[in-house]
PDB file of N, CA and C in Angstrom:
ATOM      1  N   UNK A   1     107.569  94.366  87.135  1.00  0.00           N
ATOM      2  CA  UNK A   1     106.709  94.115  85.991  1.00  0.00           C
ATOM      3  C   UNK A   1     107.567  93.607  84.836  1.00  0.00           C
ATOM      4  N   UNK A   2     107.028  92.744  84.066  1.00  0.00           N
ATOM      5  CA  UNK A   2     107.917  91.772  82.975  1.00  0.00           C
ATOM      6  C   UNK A   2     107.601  92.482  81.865  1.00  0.00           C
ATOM      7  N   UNK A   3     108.328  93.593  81.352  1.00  0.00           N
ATOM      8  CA  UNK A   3     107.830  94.004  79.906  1.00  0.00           C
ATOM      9  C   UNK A   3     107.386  93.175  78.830  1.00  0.00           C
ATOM     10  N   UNK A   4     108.041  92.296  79.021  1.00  0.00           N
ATOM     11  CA  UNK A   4     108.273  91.548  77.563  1.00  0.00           C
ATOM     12  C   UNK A   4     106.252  90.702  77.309  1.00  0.00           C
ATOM     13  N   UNK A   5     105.425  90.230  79.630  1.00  0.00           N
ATOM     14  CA  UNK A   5     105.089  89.952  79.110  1.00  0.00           C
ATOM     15  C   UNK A   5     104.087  91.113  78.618  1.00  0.00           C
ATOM     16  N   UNK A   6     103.926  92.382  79.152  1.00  0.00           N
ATOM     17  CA  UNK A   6     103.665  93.301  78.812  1.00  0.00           C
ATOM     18  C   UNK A   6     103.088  93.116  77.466  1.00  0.00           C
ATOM     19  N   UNK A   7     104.050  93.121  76.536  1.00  0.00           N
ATOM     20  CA  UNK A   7     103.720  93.773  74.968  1.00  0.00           C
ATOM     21  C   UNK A   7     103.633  92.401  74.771  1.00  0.00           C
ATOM     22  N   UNK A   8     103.791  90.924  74.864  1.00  0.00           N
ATOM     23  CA  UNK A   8     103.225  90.101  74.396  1.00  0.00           C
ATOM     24  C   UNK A   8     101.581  90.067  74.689  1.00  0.00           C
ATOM     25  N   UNK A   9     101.116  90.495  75.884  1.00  0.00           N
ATOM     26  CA  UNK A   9      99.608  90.705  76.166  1.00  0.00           C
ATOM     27  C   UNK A   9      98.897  91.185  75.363  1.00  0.00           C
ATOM     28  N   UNK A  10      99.697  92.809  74.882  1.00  0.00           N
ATOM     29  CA  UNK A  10      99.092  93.822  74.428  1.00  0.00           C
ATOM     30  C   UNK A  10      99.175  93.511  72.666  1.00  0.00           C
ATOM     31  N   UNK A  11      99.876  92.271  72.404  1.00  0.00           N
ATOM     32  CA  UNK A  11     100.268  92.717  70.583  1.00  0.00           C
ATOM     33  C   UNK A  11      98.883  92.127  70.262  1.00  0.00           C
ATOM     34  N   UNK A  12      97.855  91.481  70.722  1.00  0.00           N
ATOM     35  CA  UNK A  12      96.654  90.985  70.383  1.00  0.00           C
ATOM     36  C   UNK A  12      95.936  91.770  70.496  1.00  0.00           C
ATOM     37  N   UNK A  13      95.514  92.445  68.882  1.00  0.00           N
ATOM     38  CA  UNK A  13      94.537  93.404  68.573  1.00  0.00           C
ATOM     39  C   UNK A  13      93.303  93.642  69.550  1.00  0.00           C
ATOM     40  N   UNK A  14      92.610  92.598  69.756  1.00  0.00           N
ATOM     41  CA  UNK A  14      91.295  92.472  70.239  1.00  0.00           C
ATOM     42  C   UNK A  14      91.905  92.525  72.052  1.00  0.00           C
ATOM     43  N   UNK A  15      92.677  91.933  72.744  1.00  0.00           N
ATOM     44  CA  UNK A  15      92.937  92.611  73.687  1.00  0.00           C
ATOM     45  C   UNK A  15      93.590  94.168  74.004  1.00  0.00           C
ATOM     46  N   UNK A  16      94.545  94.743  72.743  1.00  0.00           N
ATOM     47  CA  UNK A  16      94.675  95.960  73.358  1.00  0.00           C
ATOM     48  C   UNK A  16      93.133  96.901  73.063  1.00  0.00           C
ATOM     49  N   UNK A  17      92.717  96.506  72.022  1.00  0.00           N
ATOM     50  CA  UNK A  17      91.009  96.976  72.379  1.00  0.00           C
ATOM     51  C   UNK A  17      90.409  97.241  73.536  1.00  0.00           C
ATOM     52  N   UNK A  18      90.706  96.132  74.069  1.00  0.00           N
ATOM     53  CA  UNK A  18      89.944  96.081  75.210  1.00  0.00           C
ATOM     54  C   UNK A  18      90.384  96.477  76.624  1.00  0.00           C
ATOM     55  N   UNK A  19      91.924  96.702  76.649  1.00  0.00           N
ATOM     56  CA  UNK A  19      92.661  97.515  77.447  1.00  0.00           C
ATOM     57  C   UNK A  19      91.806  99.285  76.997  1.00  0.00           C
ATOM     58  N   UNK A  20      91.876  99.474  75.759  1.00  0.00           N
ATOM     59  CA  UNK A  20      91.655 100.697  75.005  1.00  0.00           C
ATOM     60  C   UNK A  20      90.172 101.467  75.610  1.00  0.00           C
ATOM     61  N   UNK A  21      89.607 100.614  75.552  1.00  0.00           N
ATOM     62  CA  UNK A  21      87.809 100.776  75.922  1.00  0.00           C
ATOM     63  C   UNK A  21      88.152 101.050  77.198  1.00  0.00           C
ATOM     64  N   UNK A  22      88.981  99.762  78.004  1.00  0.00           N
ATOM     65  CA  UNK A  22      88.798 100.208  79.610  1.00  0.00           C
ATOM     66  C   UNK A  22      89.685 101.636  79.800  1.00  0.00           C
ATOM     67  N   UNK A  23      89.880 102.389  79.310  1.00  0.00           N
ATOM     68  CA  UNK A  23      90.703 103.853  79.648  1.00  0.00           C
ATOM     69  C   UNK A  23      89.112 104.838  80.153  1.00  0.00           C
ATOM     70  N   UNK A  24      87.834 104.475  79.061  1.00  0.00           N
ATOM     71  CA  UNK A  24      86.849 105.068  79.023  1.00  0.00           C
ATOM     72  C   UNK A  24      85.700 104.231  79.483  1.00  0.00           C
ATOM     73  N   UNK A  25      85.224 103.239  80.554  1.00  0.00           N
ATOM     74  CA  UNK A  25      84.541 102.387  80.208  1.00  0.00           C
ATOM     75  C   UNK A  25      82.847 102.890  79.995  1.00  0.00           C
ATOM     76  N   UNK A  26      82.440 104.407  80.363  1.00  0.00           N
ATOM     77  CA  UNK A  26      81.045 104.630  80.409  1.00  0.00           C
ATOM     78  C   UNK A  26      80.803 104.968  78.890  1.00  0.00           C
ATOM     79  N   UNK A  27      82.150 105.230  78.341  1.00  0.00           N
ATOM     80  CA  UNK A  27      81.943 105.497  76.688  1.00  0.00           C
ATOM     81  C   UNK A  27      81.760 104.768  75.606  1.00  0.00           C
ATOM     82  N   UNK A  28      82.577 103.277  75.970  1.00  0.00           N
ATOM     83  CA  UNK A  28      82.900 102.330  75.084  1.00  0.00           C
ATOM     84  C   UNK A  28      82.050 100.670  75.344  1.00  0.00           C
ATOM     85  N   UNK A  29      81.464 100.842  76.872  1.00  0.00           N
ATOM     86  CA  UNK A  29      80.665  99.687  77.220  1.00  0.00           C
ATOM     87  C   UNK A  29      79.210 100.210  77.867  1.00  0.00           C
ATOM     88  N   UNK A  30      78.079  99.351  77.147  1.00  0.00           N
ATOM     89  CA  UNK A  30      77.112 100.054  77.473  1.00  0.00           C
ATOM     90  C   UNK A  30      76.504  99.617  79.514  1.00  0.00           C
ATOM     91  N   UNK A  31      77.325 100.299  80.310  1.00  0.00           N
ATOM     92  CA  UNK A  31      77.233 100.307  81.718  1.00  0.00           C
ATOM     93  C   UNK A  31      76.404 100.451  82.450  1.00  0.00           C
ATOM     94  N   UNK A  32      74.988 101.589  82.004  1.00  0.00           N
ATOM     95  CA  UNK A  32      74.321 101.870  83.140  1.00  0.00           C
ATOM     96  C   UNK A  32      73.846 100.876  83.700  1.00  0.00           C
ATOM     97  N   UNK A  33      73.406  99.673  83.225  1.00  0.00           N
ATOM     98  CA  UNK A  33      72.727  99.029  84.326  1.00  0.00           C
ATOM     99  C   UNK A  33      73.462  98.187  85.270  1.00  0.00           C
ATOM    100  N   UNK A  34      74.439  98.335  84.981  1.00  0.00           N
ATOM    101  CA  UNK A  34      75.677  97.474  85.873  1.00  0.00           C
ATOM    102  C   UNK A  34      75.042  98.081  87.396  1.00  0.00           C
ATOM    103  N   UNK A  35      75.210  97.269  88.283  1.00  0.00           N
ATOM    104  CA  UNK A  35      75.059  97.580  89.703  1.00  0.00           C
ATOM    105  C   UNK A  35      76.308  98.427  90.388  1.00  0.00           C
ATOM    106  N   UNK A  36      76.897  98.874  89.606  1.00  0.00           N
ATOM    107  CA  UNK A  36      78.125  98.982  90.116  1.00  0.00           C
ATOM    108  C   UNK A  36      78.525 100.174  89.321  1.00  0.00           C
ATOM    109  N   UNK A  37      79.615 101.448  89.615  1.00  0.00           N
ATOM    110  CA  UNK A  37      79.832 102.811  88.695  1.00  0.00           C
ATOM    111  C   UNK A  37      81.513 101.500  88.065  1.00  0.00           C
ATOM    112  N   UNK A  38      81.026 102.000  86.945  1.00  0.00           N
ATOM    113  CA  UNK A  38      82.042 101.295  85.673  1.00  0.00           C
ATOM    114  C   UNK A  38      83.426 102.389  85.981  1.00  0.00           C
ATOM    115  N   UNK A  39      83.557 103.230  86.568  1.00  0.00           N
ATOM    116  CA  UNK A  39      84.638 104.129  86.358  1.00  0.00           C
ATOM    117  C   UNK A  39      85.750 104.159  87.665  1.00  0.00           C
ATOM    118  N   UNK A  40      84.685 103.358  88.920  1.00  0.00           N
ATOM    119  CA  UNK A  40      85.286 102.979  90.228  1.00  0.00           C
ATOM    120  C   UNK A  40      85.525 101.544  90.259  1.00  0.00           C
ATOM    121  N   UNK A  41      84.661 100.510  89.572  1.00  0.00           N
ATOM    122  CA  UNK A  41      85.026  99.338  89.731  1.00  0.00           C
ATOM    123  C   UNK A  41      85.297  98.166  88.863  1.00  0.00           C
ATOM    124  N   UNK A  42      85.030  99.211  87.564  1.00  0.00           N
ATOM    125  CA  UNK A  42      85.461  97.983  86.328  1.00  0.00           C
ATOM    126  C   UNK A  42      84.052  97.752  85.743  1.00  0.00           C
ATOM    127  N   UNK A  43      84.035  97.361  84.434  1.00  0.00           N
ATOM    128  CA  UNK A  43      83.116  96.637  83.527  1.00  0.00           C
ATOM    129  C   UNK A  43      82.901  94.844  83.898  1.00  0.00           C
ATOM    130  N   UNK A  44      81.938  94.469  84.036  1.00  0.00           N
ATOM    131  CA  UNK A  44      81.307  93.686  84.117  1.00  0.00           C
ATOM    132  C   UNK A  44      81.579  92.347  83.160  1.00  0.00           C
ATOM    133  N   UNK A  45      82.464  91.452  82.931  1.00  0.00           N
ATOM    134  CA  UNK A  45      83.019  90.366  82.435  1.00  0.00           C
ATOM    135  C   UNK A  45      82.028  89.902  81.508  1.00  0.00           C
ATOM    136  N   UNK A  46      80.820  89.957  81.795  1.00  0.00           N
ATOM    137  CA  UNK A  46      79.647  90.080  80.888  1.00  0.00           C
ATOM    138  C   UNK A  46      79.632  90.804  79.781  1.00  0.00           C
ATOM    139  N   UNK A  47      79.751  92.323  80.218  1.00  0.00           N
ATOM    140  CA  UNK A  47      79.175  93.627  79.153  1.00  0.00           C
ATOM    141  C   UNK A  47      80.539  93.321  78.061  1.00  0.00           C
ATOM    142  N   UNK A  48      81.624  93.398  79.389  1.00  0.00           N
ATOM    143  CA  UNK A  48      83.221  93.279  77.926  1.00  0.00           C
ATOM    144  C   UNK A  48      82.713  91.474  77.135  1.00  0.00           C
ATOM    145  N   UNK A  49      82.065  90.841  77.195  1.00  0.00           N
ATOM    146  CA  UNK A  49      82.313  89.732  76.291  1.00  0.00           C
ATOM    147  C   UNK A  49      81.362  90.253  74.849  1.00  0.00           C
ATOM    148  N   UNK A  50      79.805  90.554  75.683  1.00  0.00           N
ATOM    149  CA  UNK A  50      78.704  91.025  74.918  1.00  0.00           C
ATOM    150  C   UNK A  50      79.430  92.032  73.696  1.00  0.00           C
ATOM    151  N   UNK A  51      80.063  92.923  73.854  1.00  0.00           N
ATOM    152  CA  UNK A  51      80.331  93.555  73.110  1.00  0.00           C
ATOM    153  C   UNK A  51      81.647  93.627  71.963  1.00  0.00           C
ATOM    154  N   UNK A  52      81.917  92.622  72.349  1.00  0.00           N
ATOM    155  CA  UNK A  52      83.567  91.924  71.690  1.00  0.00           C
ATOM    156  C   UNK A  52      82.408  90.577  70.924  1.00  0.00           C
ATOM    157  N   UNK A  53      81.864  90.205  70.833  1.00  0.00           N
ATOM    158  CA  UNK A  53      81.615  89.670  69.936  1.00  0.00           C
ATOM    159  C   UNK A  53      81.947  87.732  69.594  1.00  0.00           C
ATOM    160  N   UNK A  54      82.983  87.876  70.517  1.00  0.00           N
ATOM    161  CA  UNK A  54      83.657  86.833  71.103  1.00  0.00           C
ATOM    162  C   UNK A  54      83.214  85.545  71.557  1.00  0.00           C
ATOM    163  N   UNK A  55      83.423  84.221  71.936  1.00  0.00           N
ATOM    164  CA  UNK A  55      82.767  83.857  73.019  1.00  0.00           C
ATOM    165  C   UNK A  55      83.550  83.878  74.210  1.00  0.00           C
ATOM    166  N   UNK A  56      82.361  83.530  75.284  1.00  0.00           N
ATOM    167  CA  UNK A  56      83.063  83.898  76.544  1.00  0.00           C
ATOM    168  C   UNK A  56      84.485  83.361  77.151  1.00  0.00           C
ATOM    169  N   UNK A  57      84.378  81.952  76.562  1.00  0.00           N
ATOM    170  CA  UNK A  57      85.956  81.524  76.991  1.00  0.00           C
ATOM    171  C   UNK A  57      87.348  82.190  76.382  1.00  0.00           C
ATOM    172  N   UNK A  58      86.973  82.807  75.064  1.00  0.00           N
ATOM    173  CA  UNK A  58      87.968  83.368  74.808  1.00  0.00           C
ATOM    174  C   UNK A  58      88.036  84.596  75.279  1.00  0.00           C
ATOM    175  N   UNK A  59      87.604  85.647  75.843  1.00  0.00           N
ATOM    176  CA  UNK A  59      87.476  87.002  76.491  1.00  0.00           C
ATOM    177  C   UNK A  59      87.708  86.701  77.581  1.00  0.00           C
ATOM    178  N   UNK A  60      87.367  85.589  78.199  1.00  0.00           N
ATOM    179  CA  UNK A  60      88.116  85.404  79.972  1.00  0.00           C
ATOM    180  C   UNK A  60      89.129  84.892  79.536  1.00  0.00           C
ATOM    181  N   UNK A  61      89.891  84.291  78.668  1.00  0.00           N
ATOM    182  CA  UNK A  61      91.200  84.054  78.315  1.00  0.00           C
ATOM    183  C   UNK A  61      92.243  85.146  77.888  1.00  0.00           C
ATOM    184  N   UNK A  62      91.310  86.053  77.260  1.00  0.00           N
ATOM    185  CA  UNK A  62      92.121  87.416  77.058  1.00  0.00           C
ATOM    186  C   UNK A  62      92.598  87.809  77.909  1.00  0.00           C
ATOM    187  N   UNK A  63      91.399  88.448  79.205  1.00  0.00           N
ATOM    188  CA  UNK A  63      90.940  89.086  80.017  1.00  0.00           C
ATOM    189  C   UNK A  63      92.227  88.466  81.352  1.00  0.00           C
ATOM    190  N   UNK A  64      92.452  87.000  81.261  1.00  0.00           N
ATOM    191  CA  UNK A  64      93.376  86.370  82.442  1.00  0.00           C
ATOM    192  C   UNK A  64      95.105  86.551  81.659  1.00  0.00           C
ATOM    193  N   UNK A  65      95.167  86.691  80.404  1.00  0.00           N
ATOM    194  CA  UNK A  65      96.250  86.697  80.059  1.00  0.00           C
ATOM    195  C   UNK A  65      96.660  88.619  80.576  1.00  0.00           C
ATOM    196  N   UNK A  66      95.812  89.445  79.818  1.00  0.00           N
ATOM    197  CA  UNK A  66      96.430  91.115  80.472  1.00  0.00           C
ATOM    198  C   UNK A  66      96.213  91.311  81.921  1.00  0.00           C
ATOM    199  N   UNK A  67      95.693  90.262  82.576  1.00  0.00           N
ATOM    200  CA  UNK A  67      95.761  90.244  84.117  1.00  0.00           C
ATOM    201  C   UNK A  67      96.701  89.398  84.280  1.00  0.00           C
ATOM    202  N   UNK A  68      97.069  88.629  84.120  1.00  0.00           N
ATOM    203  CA  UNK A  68      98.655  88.414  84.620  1.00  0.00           C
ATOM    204  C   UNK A  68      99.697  89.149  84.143  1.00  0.00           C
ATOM    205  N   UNK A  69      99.427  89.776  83.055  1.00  0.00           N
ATOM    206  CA  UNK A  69     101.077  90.838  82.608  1.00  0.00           C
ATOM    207  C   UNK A  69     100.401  92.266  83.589  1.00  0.00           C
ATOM    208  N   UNK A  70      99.512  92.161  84.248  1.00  0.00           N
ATOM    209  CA  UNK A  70      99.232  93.370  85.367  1.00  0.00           C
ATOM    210  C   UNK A  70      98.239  94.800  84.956  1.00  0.00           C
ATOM    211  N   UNK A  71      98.272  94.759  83.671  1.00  0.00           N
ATOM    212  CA  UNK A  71      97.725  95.655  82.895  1.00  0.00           C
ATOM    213  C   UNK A  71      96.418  96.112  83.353  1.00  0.00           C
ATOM    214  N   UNK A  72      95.699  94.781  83.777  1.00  0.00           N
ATOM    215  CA  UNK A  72      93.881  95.292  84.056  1.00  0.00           C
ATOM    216  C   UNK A  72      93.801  94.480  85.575  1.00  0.00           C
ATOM    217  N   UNK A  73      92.886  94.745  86.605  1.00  0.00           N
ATOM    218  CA  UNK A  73      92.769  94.143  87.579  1.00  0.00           C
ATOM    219  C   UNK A  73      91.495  93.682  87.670  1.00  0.00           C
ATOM    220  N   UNK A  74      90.958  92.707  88.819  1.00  0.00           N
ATOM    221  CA  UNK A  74      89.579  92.226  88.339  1.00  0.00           C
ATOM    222  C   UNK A  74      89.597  92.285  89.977  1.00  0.00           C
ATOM    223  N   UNK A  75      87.907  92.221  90.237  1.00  0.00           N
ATOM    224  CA  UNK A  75      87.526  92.350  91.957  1.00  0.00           C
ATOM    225  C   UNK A  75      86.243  91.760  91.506  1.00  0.00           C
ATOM    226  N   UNK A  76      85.566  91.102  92.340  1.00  0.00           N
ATOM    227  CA  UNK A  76      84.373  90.154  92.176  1.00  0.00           C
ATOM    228  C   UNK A  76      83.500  90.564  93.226  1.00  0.00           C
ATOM    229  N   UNK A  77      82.323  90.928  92.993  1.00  0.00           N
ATOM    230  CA  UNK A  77      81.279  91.449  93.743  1.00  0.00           C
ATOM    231  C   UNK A  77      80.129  90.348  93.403  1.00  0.00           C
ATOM    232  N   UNK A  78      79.752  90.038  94.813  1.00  0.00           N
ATOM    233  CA  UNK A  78      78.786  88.748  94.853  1.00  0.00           C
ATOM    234  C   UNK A  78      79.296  87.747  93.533  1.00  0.00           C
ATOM    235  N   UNK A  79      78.553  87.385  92.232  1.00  0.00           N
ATOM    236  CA  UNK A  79      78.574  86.175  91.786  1.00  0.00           C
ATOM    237  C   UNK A  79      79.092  87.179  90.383  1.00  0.00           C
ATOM    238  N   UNK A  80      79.330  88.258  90.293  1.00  0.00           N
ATOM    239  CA  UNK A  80      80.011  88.949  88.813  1.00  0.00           C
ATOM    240  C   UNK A  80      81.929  89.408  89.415  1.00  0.00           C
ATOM    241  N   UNK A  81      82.703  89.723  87.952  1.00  0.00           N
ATOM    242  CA  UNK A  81      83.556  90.331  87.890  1.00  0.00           C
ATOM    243  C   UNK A  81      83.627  91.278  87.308  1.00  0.00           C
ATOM    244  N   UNK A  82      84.145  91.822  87.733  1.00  0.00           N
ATOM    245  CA  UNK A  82      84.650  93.697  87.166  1.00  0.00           C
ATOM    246  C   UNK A  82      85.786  93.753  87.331  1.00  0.00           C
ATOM    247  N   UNK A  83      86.315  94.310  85.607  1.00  0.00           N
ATOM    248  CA  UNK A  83      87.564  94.766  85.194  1.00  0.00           C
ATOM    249  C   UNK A  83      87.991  95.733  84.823  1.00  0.00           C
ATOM    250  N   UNK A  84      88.801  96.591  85.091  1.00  0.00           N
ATOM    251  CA  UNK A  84      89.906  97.793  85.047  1.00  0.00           C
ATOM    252  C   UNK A  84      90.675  97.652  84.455  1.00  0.00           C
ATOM    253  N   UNK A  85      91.428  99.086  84.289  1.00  0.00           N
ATOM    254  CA  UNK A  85      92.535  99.065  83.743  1.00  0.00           C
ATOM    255  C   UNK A  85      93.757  99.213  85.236  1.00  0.00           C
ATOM    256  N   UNK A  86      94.677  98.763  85.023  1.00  0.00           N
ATOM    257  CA  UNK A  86      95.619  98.611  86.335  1.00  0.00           C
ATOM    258  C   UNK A  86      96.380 100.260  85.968  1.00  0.00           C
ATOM    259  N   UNK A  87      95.969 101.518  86.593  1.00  0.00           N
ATOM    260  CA  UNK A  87      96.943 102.755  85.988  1.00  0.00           C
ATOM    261  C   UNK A  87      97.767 102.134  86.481  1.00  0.00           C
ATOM    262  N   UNK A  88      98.254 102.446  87.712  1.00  0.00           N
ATOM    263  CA  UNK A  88      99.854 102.248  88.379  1.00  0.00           C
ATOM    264  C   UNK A  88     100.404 101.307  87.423  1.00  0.00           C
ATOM    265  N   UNK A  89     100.226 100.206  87.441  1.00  0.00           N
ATOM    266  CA  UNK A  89     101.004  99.619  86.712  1.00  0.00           C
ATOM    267  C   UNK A  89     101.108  99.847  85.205  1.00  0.00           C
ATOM    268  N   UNK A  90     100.688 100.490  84.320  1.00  0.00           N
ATOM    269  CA  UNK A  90     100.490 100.913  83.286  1.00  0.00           C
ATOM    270  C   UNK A  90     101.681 102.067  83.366  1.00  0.00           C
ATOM    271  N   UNK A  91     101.776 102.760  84.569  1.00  0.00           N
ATOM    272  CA  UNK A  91     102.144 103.831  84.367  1.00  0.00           C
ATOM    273  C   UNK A  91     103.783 103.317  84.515  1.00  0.00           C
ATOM    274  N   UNK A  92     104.523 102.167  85.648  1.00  0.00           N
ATOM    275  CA  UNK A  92     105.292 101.211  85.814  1.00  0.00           C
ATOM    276  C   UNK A  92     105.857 101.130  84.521  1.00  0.00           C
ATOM    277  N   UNK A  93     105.033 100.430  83.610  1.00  0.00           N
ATOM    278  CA  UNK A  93     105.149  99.881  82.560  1.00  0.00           C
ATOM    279  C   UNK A  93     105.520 100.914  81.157  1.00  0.00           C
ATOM    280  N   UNK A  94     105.430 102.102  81.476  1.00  0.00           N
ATOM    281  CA  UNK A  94     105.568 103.218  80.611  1.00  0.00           C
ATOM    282  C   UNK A  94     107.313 103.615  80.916  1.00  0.00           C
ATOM    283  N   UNK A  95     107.230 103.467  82.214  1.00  0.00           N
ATOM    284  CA  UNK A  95     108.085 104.094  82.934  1.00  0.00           C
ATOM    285  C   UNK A  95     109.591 103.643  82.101  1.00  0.00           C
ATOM    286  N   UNK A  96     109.207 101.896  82.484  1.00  0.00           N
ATOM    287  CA  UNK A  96     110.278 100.861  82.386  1.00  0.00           C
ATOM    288  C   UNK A  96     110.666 101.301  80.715  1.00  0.00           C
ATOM    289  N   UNK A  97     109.667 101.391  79.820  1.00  0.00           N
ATOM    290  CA  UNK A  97     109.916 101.454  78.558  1.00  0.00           C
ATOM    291  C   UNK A  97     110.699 102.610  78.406  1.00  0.00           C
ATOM    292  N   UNK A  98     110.418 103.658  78.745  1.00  0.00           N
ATOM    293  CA  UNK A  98     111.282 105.334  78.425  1.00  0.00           C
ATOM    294  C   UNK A  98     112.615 104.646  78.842  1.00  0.00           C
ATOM    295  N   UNK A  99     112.155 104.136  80.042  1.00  0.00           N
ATOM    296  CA  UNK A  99     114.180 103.997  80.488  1.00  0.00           C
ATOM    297  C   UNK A  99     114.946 102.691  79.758  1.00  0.00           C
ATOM    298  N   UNK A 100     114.173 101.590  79.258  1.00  0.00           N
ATOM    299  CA  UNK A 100     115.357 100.638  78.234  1.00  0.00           C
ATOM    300  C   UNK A 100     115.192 100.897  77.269  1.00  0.00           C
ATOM    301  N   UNK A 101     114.375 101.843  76.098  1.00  0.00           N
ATOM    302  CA  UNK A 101     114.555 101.862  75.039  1.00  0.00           C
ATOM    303  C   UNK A 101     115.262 103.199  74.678  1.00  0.00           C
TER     304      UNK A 101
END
């Protein structure tokens, strides 16, 4: 895991938000009607734009930038995506920090 790009992902307010929300997603995104349990498979690329306020190209731009530094993972069910938070690698990424700083 690349720390550096790590905390470049995360220094964008509105994405560590949204890392932040996904720790809790039945708390912070309104889920029930998702077809899907928000806590096994991620929030709905939809619900996280709706509620960020955003438009959509920039929230899937967020959303592809903390998925390539590994942070959140995405899995696509029929014609939607659902996004997570990546623990393991979060936890990787904690790890790496205690030990170079």
């Amino acid at each position: 895991m690349d720390i550096l790009e790590v905390f470049k992902a995360l220094s964008n307010p509105v994405r560590l938000t949204i890392v932040q929300k996904l720790k809790e997603p039945k708390k912070h995104f309104p889920v029930a009607d998702q077809l899907v349990d928000a806590d096994q498979e991620g929030v709905c690329v939809s619900i996280i734009q709706e509620t960020s306020g955003l438009s959509q190209s920039t929230v899937s731009s967020y959303l592809a930038t903390l998925h390539r530094a590994g942070i959140i993972q995405s899995r696509r069910i029929g014609p939607w995506t659902y996004y997570k938070r990546n623990e393991e690698n979060i936890q990787i990424f904690m790890k790496q920090l205690a030990e170079q700083i």
